[in-house]
PDB file of N, CA and C in Angstrom:
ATOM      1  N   UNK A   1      -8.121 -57.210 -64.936  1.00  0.00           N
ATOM      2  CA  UNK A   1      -7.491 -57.590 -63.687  1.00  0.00           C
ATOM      3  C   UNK A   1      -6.319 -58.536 -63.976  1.00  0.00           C
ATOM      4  N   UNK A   2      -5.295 -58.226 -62.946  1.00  0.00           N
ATOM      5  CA  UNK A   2      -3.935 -59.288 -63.505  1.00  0.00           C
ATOM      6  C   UNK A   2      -4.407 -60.531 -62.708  1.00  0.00           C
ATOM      7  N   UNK A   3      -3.849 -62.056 -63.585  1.00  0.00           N
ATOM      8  CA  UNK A   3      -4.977 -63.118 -62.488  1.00  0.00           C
ATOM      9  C   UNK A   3      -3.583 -63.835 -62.155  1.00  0.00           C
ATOM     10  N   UNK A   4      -2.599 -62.767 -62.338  1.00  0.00           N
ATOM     11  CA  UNK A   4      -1.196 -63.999 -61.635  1.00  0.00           C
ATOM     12  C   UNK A   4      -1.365 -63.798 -60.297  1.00  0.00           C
ATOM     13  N   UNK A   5      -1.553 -63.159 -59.481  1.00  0.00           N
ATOM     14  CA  UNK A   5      -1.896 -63.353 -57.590  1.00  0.00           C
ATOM     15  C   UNK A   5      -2.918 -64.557 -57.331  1.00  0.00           C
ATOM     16  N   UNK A   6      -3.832 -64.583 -58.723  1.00  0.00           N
ATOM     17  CA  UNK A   6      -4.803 -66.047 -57.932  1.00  0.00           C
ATOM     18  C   UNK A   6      -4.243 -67.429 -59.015  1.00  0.00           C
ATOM     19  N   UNK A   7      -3.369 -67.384 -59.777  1.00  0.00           N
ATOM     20  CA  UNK A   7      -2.340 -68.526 -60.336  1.00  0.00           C
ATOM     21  C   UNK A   7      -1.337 -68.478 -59.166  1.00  0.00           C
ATOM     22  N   UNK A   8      -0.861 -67.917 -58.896  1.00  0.00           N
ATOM     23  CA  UNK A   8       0.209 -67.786 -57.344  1.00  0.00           C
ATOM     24  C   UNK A   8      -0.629 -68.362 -56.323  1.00  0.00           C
ATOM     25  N   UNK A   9      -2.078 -67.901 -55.753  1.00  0.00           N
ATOM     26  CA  UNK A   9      -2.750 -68.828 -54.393  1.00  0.00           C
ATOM     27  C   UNK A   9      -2.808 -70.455 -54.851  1.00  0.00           C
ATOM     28  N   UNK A  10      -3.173 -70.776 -56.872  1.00  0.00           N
ATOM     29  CA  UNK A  10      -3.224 -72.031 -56.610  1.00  0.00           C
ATOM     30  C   UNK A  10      -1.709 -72.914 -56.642  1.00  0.00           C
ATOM     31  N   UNK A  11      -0.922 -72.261 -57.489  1.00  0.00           N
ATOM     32  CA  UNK A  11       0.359 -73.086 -56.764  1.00  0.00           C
ATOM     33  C   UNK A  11       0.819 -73.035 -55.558  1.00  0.00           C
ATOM     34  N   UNK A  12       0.884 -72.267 -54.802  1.00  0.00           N
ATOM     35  CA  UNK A  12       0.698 -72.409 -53.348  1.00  0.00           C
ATOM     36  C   UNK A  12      -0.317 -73.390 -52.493  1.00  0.00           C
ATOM     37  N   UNK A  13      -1.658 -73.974 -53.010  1.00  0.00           N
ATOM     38  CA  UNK A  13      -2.348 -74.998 -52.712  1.00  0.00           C
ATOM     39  C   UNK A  13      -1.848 -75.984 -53.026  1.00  0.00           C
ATOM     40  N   UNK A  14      -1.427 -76.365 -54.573  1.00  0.00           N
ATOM     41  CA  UNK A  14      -0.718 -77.186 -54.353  1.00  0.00           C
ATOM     42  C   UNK A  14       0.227 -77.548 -53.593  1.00  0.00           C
ATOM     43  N   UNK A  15       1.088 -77.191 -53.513  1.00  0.00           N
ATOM     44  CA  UNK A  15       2.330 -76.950 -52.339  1.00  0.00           C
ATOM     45  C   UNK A  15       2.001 -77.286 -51.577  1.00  0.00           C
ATOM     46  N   UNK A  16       0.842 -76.871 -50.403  1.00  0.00           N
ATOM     47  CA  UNK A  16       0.512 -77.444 -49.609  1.00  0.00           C
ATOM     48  C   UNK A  16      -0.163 -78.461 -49.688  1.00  0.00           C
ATOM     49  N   UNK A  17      -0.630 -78.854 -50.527  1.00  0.00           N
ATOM     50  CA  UNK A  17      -1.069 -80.567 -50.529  1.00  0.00           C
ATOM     51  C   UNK A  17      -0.187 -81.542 -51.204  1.00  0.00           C
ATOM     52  N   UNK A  18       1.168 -81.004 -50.963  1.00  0.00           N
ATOM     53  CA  UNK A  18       2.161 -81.916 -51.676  1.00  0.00           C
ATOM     54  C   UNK A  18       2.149 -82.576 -52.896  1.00  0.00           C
ATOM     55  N   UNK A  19       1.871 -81.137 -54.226  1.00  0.00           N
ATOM     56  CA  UNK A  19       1.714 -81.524 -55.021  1.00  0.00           C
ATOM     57  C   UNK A  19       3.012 -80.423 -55.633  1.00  0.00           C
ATOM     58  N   UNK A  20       4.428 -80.685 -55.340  1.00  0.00           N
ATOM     59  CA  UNK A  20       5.495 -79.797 -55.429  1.00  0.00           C
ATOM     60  C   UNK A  20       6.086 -79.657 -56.784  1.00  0.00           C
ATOM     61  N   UNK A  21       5.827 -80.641 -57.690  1.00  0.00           N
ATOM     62  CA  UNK A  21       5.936 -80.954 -59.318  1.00  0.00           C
ATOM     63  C   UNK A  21       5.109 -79.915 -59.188  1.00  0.00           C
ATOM     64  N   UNK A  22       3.613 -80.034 -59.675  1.00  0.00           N
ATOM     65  CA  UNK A  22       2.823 -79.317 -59.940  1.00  0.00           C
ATOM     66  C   UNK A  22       2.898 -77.906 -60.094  1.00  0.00           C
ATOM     67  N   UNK A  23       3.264 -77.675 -58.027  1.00  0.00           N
ATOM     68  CA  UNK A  23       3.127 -76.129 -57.887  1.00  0.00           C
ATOM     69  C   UNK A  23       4.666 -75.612 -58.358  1.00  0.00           C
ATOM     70  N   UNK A  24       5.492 -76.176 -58.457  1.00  0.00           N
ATOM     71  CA  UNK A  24       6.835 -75.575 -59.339  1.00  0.00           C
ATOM     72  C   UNK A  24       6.886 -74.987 -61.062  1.00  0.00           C
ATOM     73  N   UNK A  25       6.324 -76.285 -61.822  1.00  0.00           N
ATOM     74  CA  UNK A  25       5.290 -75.835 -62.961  1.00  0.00           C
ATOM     75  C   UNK A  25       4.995 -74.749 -62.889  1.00  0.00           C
ATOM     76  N   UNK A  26       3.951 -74.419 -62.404  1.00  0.00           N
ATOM     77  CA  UNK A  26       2.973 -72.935 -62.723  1.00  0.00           C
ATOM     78  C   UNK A  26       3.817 -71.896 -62.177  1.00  0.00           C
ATOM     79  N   UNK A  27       4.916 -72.269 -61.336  1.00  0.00           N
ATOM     80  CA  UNK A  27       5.584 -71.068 -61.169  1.00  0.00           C
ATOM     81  C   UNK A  27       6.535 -70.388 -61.864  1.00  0.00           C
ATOM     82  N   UNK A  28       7.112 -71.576 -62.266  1.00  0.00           N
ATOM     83  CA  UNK A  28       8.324 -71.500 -63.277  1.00  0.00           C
ATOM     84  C   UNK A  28       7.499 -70.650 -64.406  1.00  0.00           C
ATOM     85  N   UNK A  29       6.464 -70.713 -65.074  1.00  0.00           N
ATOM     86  CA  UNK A  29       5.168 -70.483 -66.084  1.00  0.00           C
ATOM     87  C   UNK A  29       5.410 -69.182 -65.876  1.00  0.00           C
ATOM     88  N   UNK A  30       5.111 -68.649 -64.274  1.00  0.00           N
ATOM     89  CA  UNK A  30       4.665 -67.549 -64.331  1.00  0.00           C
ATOM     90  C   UNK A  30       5.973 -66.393 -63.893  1.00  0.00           C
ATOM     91  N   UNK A  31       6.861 -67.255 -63.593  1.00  0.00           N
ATOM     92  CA  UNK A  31       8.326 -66.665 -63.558  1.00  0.00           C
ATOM     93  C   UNK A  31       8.689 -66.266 -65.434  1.00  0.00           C
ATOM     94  N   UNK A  32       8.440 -66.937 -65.911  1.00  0.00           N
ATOM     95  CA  UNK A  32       8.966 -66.907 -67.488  1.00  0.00           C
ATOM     96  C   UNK A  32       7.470 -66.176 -68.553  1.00  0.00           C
ATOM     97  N   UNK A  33       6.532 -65.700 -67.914  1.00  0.00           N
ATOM     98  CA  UNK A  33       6.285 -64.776 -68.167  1.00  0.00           C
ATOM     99  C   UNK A  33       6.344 -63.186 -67.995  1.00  0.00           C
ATOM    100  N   UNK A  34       6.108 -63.018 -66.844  1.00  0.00           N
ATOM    101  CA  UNK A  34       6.630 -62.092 -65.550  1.00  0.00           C
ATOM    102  C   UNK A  34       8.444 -61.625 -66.609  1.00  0.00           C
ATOM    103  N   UNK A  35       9.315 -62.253 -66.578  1.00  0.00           N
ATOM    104  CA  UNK A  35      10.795 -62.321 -66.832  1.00  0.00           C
ATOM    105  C   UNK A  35      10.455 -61.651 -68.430  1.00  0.00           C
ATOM    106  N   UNK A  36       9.443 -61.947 -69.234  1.00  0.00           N
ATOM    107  CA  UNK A  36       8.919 -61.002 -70.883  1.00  0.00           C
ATOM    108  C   UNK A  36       8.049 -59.926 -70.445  1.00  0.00           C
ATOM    109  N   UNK A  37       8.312 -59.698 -69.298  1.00  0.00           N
ATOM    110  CA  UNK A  37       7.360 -58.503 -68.690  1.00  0.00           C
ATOM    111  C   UNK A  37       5.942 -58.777 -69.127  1.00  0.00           C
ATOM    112  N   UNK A  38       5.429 -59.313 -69.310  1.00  0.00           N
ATOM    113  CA  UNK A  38       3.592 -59.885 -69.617  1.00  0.00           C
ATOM    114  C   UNK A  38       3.316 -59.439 -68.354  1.00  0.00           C
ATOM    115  N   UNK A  39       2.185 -58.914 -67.530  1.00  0.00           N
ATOM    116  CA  UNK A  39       1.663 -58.748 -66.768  1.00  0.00           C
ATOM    117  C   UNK A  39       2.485 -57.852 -65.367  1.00  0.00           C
ATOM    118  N   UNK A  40       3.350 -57.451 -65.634  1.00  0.00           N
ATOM    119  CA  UNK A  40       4.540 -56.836 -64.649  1.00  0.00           C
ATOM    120  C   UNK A  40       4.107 -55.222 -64.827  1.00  0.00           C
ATOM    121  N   UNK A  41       3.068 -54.642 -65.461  1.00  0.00           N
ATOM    122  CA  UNK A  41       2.664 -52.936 -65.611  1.00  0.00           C
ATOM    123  C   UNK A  41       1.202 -53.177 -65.350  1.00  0.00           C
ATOM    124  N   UNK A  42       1.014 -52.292 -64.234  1.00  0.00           N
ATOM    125  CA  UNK A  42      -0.712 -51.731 -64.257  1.00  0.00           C
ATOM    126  C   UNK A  42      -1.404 -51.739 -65.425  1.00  0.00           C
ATOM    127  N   UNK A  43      -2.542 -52.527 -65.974  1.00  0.00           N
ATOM    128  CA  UNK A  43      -3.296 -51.552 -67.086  1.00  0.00           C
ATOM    129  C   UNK A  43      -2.463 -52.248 -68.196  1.00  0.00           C
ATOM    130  N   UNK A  44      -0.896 -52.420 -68.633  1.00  0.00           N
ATOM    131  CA  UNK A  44      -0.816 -52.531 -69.899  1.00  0.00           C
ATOM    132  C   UNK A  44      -1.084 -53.958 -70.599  1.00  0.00           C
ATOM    133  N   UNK A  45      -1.464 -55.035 -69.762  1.00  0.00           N
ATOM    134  CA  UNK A  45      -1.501 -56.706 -70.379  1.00  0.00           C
ATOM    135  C   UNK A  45      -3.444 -56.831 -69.764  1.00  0.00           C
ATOM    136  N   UNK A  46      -4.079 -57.304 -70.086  1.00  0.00           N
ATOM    137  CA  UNK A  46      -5.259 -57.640 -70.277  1.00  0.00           C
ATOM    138  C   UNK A  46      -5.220 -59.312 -69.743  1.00  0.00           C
ATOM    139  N   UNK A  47      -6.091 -59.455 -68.680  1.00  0.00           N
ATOM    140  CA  UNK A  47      -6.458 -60.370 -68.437  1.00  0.00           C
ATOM    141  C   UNK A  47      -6.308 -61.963 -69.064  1.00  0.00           C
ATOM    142  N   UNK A  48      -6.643 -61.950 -70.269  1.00  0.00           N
ATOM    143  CA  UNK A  48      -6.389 -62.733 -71.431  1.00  0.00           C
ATOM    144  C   UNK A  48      -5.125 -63.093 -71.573  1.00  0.00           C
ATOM    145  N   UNK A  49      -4.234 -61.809 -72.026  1.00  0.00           N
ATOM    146  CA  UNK A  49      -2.918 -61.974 -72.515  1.00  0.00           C
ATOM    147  C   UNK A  49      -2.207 -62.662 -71.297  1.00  0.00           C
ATOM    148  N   UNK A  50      -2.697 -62.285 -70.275  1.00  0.00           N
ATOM    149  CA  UNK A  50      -1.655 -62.579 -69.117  1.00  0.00           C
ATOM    150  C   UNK A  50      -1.630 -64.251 -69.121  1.00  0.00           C
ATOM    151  N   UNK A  51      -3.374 -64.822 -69.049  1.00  0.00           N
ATOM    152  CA  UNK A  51      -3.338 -65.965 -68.957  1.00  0.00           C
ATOM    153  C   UNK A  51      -2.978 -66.785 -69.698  1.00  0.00           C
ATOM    154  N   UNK A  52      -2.884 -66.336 -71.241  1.00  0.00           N
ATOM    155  CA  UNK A  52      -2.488 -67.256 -72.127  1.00  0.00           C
ATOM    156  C   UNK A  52      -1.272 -67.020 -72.289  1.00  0.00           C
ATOM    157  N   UNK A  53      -0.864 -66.288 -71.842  1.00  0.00           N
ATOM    158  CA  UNK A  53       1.015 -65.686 -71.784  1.00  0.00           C
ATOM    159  C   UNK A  53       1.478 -67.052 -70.720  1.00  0.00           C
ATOM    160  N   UNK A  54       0.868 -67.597 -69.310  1.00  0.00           N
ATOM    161  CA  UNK A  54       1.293 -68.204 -68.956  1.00  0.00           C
ATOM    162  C   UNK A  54       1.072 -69.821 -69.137  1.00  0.00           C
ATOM    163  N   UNK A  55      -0.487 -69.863 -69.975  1.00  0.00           N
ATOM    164  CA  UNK A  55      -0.951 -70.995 -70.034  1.00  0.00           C
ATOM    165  C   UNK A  55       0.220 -72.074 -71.271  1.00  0.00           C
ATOM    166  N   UNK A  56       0.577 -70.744 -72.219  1.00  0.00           N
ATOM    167  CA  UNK A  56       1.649 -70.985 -73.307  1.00  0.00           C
ATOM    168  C   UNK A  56       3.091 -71.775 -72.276  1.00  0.00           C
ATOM    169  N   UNK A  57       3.363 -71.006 -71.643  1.00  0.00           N
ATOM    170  CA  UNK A  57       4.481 -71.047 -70.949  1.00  0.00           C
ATOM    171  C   UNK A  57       4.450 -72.651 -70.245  1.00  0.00           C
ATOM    172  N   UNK A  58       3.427 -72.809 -70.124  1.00  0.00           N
ATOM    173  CA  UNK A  58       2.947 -74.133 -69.418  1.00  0.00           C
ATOM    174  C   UNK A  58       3.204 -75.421 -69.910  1.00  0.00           C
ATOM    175  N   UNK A  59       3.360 -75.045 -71.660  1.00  0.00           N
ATOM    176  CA  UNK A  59       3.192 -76.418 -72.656  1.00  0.00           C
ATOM    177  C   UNK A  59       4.783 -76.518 -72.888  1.00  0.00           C
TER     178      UNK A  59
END
């Protein structure tokens, strides 16, 4: 399963609890993975890869 739609609901929580550093972070993360195509094809990135594709992106 791709888990960037439920990394997307929690920067969006943040956001709404005015945590706008935060939820910009994980987006930018998941913009600059998404942008190496990681998780952007049905089926071809694995759960794993996706997350550590963005968790990388994070540091």
């Amino acid at each position: 399963a791709n888990p960037i739609a439920t990394i997307w609901s929690g920067a969006m929580m943040l956001e709404h609890l005015s945590e706008t550093a935060a939820a910009r972070r994980i987006m930018k993360a998941v913009e600059a993975t998404t942008a190496r195509g990681i998780g952007t094809t049905a089926g071809k990135d694995k759960t794993d890869t996706i997350t550590a594709a963005i968790v990388a992106a994070l540091s």
